[in-house]
Protein backbone atom coordinates (compact mmCIF):
# COMPACT_ATOMS: atom_id res chain seq x y z
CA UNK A 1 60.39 29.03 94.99
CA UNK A 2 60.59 32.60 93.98
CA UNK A 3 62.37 33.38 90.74
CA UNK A 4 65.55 35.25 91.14
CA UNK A 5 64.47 38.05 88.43
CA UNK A 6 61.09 40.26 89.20
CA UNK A 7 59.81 43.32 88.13
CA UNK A 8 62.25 45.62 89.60
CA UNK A 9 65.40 44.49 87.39
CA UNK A 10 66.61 46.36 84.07
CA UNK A 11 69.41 45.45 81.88
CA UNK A 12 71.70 48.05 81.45
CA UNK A 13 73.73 47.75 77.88
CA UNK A 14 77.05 50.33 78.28
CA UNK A 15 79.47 51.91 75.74
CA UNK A 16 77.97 48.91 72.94
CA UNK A 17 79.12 51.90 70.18
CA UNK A 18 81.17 52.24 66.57
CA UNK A 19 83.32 54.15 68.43
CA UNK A 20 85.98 51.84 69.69
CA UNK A 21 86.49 50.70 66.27
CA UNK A 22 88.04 53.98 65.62
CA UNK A 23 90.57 53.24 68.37
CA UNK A 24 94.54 51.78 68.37
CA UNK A 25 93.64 48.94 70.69
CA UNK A 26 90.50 47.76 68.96
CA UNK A 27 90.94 44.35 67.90
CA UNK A 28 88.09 41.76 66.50
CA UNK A 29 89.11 39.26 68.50
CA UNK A 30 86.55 37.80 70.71
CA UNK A 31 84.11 39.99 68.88
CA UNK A 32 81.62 38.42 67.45
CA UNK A 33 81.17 36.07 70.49
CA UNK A 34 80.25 38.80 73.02
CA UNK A 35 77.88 40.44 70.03
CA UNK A 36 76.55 37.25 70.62
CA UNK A 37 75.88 36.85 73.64
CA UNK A 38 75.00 40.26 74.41
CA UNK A 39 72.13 40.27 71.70
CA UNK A 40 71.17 36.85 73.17
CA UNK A 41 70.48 39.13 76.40
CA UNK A 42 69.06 41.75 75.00
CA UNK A 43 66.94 39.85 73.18
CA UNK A 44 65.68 37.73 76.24
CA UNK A 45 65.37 40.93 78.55
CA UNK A 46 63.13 42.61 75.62
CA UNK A 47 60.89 39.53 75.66
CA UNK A 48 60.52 39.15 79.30
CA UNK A 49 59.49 42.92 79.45
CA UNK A 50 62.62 43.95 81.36
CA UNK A 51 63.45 47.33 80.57
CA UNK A 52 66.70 47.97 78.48
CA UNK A 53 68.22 51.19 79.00
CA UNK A 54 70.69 51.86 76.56
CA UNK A 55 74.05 54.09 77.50
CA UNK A 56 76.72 55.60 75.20
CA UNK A 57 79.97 57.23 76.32
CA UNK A 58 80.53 60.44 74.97
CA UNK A 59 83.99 63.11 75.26
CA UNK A 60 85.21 66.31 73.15
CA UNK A 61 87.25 65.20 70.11
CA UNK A 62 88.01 61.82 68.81
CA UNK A 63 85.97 58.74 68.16
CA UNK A 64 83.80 59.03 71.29
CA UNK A 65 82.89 62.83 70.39
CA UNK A 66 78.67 63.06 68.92
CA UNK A 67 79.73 64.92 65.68
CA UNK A 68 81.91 62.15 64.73
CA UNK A 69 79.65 59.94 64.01
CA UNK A 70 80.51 57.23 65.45
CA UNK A 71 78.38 57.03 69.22
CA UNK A 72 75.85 54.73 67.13
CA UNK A 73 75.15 51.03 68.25
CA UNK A 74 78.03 49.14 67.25
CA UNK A 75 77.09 46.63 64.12
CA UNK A 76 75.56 44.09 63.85
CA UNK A 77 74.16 44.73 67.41
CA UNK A 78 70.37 45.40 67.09
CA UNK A 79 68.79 47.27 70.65
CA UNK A 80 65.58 49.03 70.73
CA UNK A 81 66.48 50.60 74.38
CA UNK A 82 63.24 51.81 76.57
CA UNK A 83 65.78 54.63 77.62
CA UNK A 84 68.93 55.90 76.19
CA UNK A 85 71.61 58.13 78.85
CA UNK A 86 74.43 59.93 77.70
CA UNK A 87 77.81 59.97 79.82
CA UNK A 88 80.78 61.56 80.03
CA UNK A 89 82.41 59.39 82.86
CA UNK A 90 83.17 56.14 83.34
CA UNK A 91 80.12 55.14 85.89
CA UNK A 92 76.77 55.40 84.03
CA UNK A 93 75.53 57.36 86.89
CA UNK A 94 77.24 60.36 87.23
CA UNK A 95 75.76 62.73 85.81
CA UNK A 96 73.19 61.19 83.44
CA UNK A 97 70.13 61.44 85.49
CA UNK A 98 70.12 57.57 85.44
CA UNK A 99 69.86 56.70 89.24
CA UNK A 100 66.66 59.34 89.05
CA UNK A 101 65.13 57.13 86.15
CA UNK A 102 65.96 54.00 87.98
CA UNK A 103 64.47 55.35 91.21
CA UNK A 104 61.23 56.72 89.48
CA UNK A 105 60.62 53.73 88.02
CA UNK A 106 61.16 51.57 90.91
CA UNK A 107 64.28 49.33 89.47
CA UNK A 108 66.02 48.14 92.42
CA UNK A 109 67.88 45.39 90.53
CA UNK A 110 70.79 45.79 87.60
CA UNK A 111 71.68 43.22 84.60
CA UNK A 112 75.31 44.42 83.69
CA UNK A 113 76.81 44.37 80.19
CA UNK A 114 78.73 45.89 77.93
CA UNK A 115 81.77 47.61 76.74
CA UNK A 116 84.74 47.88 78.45
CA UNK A 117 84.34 44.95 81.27
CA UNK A 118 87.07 46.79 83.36
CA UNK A 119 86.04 50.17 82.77
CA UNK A 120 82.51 51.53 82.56
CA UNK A 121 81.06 48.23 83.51
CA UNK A 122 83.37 47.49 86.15
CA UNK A 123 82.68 51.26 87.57
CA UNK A 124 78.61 51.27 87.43
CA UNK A 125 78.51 48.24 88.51
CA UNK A 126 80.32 49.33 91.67
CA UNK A 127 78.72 52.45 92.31
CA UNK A 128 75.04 51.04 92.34
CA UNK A 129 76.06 48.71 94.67
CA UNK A 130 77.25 51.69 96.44
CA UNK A 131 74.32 53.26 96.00
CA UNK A 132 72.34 50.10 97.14
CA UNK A 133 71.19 48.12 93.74
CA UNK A 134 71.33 45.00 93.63
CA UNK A 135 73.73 44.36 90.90
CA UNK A 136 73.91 40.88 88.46
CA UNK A 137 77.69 41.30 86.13
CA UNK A 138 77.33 39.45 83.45
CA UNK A 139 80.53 39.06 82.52
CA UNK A 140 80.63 37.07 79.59
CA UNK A 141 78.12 39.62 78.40
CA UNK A 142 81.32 42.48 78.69
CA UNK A 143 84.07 42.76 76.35
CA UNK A 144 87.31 44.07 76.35
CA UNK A 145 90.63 44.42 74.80
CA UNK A 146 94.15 42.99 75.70
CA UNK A 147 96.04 45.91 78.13
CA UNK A 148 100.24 46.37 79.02
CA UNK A 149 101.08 46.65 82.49
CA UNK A 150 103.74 48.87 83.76
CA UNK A 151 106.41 45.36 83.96
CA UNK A 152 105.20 44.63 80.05
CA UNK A 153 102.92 41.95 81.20
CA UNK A 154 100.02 41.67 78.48
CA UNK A 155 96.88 40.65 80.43
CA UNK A 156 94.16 38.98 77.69
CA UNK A 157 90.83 39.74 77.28
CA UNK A 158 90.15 36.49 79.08
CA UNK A 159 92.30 37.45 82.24
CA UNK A 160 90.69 40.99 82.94
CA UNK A 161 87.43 39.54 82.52
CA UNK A 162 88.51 37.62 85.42
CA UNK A 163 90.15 39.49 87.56
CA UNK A 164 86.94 42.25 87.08
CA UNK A 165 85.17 38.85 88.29
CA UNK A 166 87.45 38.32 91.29
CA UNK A 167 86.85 41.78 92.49
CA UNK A 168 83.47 41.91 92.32
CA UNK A 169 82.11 38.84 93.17
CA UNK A 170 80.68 38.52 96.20
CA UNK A 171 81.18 42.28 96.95
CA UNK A 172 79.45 44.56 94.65
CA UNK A 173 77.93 42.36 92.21
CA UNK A 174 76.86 38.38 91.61
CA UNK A 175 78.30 36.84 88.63
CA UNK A 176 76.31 35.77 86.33
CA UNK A 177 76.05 33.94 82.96
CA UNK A 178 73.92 34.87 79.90
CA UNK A 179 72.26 31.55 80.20
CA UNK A 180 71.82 32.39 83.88
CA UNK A 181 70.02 35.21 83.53
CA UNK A 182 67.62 33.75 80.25
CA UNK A 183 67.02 31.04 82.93
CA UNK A 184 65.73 33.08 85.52
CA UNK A 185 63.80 35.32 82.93
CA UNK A 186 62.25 31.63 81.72
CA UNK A 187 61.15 31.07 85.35
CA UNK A 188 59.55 33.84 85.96
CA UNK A 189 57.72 33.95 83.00
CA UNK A 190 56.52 30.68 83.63
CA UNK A 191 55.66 31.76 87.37
């Protein structure tokens, strides 16, 4: 049997930056699980040879702006990216010359992670599937904080991870675990 992952697949790792400490809804909680998890993928994409490509969200003023000094790799994460892109939207390819880079390189495949699961990763993850990637969301790999509604329901961390689930499952995106996607690195290695 052919293993799921092959040479055409890089992990994209979005928005992982200081800079939503510096914001009113940044909480700890759940934290240090998804740093995890997400270094547990980064770490088994970088030894399978998968590219990493690295993206940080950037915007005039405030926490997200370059001369704040806070669009760094947020601690203790540690990435050595094969790319870095700079955005200023919420999909990671708009405007960052990423789709070229994927193209040119012949990636046809996209590991999904990051920061905010119902935001930025959400949105890429939609528009390559749009634009005809294949797309794995690894959603336990994404992280996000608790959000209001307009009734004054508070939706958890743990519900918009799965409602971003819901939506995309099936249609832009397959779900995917961490340990899913080591797996799948482990068998084609092995292949």
């Amino acid at each position: 049997m052919e293993p799921y992952m092959s040479e055409d697949t890089a992990l994209l790792v979005i928005d992982v930056q200081e800079s939503f400490r510096h914001r009113p809804y940044f909480t700890e909680t759940g934290l240090s699980g998804y740093l995890e998890r997400q270094q547990r993928l980064i770490d088994g994409a970088t030894h399978a040879g998968l590219p990493v490509i690295q993206i940080f969200h950037e915007e005039d003023g405030g926490p997200f702006d370059p001369v704040s000094g806070f669009v760094e790799t947020l601690a203790p994460l540690v990435i050595a990216p094969d790319a870095i892109f700079r955005k200023r939207r919420h999909s990671a390819l708009i405007g960052t010359g990423l789709d070229v880079h994927l193209i040119r390189n012949n990636i046809r495949r996209l590991i999904i992670s990051g920061i905010r699961t119902e935001q930025c990763c959400e949105t890429t993850t939609r528009h390559a599937s749009d634009l005809g990637f294949a797309v794995d969301f690894v959603a336990e790999a994404t992280h996000t904080f608790p959000m209001r509604d307009e009734t004054g329901r508070l939706w958890s961390a743990d519900d918009i991870r799965a409602r971003t689930e819901l939506v995309l499952a099936g249609r832009f995106a397959r779900i995917a675990s961490v340990d899913d996607i080591l797996g799948e690195l482990a068998e084609r290695e092995a292949a």
